[in-house]
C-alpha atoms as a PDB file:
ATOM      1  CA  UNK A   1       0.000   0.000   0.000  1.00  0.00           C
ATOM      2  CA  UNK A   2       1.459   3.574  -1.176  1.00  0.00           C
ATOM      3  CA  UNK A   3       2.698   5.843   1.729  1.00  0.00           C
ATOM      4  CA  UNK A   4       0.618   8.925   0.191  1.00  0.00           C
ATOM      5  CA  UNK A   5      -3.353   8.586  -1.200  1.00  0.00           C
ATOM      6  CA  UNK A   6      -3.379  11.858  -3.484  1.00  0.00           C
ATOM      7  CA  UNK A   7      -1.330  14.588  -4.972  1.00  0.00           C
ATOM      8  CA  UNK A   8      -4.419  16.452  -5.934  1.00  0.00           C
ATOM      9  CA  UNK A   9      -3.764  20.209  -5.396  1.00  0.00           C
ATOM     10  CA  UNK A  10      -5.512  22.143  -3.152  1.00  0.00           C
ATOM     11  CA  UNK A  11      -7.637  25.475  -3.777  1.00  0.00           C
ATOM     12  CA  UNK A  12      -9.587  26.407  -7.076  1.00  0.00           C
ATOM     13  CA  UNK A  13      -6.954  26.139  -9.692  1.00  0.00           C
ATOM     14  CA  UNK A  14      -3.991  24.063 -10.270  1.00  0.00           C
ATOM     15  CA  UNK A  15      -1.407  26.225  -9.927  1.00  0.00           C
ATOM     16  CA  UNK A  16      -2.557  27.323  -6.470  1.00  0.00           C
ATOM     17  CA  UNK A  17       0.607  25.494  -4.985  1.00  0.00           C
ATOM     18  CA  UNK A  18       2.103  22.172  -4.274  1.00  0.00           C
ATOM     19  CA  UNK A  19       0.008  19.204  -4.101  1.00  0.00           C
ATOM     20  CA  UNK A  20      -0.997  17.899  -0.714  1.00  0.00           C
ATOM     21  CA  UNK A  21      -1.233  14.437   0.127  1.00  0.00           C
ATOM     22  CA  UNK A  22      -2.575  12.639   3.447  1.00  0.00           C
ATOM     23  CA  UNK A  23       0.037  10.662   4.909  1.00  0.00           C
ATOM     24  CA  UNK A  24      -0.942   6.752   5.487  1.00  0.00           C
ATOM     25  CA  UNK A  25      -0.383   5.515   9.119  1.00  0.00           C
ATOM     26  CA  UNK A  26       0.603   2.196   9.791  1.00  0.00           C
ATOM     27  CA  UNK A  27       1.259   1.775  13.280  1.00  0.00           C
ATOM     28  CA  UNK A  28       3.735  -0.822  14.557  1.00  0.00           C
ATOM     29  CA  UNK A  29       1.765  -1.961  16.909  1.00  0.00           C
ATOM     30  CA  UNK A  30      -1.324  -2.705  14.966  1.00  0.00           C
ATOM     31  CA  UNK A  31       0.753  -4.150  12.471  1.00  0.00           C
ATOM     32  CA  UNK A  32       2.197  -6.680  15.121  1.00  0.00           C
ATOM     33  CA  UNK A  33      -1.189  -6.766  16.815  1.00  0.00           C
ATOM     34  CA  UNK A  34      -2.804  -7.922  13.442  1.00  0.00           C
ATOM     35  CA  UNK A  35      -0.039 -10.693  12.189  1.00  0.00           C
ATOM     36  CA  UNK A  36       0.321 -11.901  15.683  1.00  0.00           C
ATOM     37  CA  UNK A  37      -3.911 -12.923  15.588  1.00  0.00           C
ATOM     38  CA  UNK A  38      -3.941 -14.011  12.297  1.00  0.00           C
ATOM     39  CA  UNK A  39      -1.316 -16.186  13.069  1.00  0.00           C
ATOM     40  CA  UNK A  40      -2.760 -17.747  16.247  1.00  0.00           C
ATOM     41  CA  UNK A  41      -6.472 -18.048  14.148  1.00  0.00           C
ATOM     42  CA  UNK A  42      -4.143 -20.339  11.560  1.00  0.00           C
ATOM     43  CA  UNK A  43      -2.712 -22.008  14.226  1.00  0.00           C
ATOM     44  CA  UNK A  44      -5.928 -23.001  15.597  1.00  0.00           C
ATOM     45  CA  UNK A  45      -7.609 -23.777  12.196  1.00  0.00           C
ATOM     46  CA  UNK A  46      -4.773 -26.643  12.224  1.00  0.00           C
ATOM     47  CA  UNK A  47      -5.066 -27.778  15.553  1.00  0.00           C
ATOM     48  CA  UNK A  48      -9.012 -28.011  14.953  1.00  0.00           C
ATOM     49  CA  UNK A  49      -8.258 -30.349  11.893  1.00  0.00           C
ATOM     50  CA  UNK A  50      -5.935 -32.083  13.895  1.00  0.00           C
ATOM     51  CA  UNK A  51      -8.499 -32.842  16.669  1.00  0.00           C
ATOM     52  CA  UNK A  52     -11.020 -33.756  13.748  1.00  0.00           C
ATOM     53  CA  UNK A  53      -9.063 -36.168  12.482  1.00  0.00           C
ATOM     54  CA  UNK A  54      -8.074 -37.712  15.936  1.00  0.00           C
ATOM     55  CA  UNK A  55     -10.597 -40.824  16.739  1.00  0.00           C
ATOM     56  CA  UNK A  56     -12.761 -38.476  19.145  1.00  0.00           C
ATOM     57  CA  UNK A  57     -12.967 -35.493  16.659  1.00  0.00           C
ATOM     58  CA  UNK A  58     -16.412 -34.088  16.101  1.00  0.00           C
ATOM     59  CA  UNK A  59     -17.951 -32.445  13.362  1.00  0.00           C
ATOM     60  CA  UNK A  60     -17.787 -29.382  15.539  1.00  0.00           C
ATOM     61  CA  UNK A  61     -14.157 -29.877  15.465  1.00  0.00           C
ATOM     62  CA  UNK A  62     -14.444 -29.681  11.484  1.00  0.00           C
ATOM     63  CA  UNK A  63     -16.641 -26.211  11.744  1.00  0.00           C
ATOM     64  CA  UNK A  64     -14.294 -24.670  13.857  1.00  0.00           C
ATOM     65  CA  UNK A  65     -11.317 -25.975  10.996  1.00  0.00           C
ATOM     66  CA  UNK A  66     -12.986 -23.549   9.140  1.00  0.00           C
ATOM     67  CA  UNK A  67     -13.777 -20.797  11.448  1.00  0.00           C
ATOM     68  CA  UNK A  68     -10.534 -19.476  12.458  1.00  0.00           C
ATOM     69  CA  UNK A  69      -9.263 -19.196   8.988  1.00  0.00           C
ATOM     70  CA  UNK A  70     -11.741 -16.797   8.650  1.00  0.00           C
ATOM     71  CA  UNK A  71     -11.071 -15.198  11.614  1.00  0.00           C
ATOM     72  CA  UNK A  72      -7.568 -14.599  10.955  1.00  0.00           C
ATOM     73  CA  UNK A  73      -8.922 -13.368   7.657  1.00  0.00           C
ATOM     74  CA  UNK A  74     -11.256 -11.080   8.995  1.00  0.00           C
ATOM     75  CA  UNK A  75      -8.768  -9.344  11.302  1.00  0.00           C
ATOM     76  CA  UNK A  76      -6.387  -8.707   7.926  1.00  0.00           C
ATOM     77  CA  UNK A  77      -9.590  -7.220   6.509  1.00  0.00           C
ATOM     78  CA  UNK A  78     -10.346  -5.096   9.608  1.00  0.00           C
ATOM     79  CA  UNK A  79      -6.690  -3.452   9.893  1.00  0.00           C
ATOM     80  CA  UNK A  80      -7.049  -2.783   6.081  1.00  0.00           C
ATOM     81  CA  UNK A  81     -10.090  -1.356   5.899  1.00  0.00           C
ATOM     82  CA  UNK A  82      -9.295   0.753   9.190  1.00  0.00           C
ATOM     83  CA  UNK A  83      -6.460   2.087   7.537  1.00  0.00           C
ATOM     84  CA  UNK A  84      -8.271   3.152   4.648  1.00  0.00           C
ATOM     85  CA  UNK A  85     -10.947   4.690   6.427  1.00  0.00           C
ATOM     86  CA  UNK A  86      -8.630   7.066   8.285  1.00  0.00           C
ATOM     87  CA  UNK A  87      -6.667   8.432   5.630  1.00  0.00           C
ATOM     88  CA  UNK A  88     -10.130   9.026   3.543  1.00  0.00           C
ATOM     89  CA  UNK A  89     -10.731  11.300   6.760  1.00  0.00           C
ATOM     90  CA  UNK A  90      -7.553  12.486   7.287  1.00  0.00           C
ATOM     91  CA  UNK A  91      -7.515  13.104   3.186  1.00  0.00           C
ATOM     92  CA  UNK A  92     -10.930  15.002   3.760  1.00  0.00           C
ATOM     93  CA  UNK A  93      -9.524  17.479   6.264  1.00  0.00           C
ATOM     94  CA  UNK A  94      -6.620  18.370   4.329  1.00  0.00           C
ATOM     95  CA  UNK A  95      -9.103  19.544   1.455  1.00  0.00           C
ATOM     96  CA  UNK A  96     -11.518  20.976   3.065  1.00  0.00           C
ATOM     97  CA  UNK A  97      -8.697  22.922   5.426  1.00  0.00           C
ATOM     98  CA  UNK A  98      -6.555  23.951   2.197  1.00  0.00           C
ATOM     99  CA  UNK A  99     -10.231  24.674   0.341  1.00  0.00           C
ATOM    100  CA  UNK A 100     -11.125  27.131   3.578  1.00  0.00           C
ATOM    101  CA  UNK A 101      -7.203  28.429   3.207  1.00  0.00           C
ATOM    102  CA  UNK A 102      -7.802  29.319  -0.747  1.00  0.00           C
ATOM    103  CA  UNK A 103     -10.615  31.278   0.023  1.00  0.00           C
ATOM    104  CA  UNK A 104     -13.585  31.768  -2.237  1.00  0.00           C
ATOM    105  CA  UNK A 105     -13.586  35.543  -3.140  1.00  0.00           C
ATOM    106  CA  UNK A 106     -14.888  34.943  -7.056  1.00  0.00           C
ATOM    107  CA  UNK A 107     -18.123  32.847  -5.491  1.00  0.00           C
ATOM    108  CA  UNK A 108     -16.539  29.603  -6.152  1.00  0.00           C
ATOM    109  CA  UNK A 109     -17.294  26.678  -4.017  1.00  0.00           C
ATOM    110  CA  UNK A 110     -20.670  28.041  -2.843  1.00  0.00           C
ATOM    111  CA  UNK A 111     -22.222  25.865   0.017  1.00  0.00           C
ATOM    112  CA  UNK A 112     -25.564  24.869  -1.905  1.00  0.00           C
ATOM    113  CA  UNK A 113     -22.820  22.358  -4.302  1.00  0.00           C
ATOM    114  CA  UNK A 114     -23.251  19.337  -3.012  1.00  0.00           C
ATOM    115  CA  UNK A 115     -20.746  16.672  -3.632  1.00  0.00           C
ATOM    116  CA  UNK A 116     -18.875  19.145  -4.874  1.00  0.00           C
ATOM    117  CA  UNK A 117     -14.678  19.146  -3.930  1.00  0.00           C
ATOM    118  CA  UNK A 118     -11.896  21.426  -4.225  1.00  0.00           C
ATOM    119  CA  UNK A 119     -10.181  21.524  -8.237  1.00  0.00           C
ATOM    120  CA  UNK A 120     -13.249  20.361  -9.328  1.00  0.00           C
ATOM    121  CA  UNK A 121     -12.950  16.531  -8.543  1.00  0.00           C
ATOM    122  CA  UNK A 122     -15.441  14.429  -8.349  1.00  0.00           C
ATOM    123  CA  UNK A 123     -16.185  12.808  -5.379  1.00  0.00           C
ATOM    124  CA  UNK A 124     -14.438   9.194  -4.411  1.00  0.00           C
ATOM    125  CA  UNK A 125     -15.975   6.269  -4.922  1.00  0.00           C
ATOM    126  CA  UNK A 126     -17.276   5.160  -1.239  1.00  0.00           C
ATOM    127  CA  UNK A 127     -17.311   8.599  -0.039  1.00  0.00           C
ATOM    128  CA  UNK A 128     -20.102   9.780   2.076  1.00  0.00           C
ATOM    129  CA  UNK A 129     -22.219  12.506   1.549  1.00  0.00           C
ATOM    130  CA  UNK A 130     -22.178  14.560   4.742  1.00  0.00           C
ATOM    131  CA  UNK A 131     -25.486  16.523   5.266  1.00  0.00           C
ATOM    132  CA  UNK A 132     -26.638  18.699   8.026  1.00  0.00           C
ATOM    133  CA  UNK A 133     -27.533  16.663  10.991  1.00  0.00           C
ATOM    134  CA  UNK A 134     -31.107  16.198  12.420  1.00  0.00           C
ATOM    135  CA  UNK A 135     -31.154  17.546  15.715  1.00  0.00           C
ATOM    136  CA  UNK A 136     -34.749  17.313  16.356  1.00  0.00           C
ATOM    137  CA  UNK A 137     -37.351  13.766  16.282  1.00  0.00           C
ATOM    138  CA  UNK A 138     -40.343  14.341  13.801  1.00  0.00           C
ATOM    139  CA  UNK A 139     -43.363  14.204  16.593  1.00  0.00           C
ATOM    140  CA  UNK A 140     -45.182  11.903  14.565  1.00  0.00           C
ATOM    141  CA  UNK A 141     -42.671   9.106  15.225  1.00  0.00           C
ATOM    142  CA  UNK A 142     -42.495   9.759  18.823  1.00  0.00           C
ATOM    143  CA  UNK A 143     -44.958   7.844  20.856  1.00  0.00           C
ATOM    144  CA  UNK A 144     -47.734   9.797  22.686  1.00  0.00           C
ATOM    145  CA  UNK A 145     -46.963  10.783  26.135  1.00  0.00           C
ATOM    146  CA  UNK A 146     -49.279  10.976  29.006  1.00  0.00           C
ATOM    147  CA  UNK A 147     -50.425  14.457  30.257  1.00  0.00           C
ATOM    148  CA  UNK A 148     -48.450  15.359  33.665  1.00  0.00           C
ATOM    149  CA  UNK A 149     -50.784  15.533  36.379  1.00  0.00           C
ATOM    150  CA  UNK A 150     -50.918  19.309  37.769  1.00  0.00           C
ATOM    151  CA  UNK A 151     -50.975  18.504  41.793  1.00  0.00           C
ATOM    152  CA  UNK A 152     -51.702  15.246  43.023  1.00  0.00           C
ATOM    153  CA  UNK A 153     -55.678  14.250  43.855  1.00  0.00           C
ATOM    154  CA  UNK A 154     -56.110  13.908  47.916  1.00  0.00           C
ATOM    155  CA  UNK A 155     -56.810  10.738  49.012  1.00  0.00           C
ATOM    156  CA  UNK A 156     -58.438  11.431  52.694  1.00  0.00           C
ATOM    157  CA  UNK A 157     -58.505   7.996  53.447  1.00  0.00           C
ATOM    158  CA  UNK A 158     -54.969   7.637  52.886  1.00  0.00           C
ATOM    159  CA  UNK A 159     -54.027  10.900  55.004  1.00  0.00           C
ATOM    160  CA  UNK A 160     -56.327   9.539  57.717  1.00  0.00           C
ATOM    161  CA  UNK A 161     -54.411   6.133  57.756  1.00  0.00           C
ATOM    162  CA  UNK A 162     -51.489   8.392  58.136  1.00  0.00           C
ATOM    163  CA  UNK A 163     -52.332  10.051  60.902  1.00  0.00           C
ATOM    164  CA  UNK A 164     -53.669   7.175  63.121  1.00  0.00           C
ATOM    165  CA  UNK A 165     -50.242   5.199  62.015  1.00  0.00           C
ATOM    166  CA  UNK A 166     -48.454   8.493  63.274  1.00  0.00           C
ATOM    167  CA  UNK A 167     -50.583   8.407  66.169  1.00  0.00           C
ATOM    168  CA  UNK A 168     -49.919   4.583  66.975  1.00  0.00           C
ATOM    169  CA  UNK A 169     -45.781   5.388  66.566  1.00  0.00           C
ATOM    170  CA  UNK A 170     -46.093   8.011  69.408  1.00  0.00           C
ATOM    171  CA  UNK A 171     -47.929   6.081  71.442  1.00  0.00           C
ATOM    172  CA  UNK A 172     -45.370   3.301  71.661  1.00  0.00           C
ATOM    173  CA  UNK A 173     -42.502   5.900  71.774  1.00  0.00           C
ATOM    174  CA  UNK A 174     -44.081   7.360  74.782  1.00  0.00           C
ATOM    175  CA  UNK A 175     -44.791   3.957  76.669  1.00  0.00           C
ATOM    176  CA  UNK A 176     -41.337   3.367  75.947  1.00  0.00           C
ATOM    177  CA  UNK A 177     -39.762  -0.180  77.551  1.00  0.00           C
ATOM    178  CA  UNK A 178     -43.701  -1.053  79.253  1.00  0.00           C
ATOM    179  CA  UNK A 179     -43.471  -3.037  76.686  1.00  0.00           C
ATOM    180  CA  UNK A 180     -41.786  -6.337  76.947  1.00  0.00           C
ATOM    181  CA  UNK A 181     -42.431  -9.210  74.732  1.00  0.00           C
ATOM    182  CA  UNK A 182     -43.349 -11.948  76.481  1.00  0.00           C
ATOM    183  CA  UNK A 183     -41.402 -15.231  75.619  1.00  0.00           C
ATOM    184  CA  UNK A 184     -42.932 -19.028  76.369  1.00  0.00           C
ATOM    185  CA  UNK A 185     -40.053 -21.088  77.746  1.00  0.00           C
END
């Protein structure tokens, strides 16, 4: 994989100055991180097929044969695809910074062009669109909610309860120890 993703130059003409070009990553440890799994997903794949063909191998044995191949394939995918999604960003932000740095001052690059790029590029393939974001929830997909009561209804039953219960508590607090469970022995 190529160490830069684009000389395209930056601004509204070509000759606006040297081409930029996002720098690709690839990180050591992620590179170490990614053969060292793929490795031990091979590793297993064979160790499955060896139990498999041992006389107490199971089928299940033969499914995971073919699992951690595609394990260890899936993690090669993952670091790939990773990689490629961060320069895509980190190529975005270095044309939309050197399109902000160019400046627009013949009306160029209005806002209302959508998909369109700095030198007059069209878009990548795989590239998303990025629109405004919705920062409210239409209220006809929100379920209905239930009116908020204003003040609580009086129950008087309930505050009567209350108040014999309270009653009751100071009564015992007053007798105080007169009271003595009495234990059969």
């Amino acid at each position: 994989m190529s160490d830069s993703l684009s000389t395209r130059t930056v601004g509204g003409d070509a000759a606006s100055g040297p081409p930029v070009s996002a720098k690709v990553r690839h990180r050591p440890s992620w590179i170490a991180f990614v053969v060292l799994g793929a490795i031990f997903c091979l590793g297993m794949g064979l160790w499955q097929l060896d139990r498999y063909q041992e006389a107490t191998g199971t089928v299940q044995n033969l499914g995971y044969t073919f699992m951690w191949p595609f394990l260890a394939g899936f993690l090669v995918y993952a670091y790939l695809r990773y990689v490629r999604l961060e320069a895509d960003e980190a190529d975005t932000a270095v044309s939309e910074a050197g399109a902000g740095a160019a400046g627009h001052a013949d009306g160029e690059g209005d806002d209302d062009e959508v998909g369109a790029r700095p030198g007059g590029t069209p878009p990548r393939r795989g590239a998303r669109r990025r629109e405004r974001a919705v920062t409210e929830i239409p209220a006809d997909l929100l379920p209905a909610r239930r009116p908020v009561a204003e003040e609580p209804t009086r129950d008087e039953g309930l505050e009567a309860y209350n108040s014999y219960l309270a009653e009751l508590a100071r009564q015992d607090a007053a007798a105080g120890d007169r009271h003595e469970e009495r234990t059969d022995t």
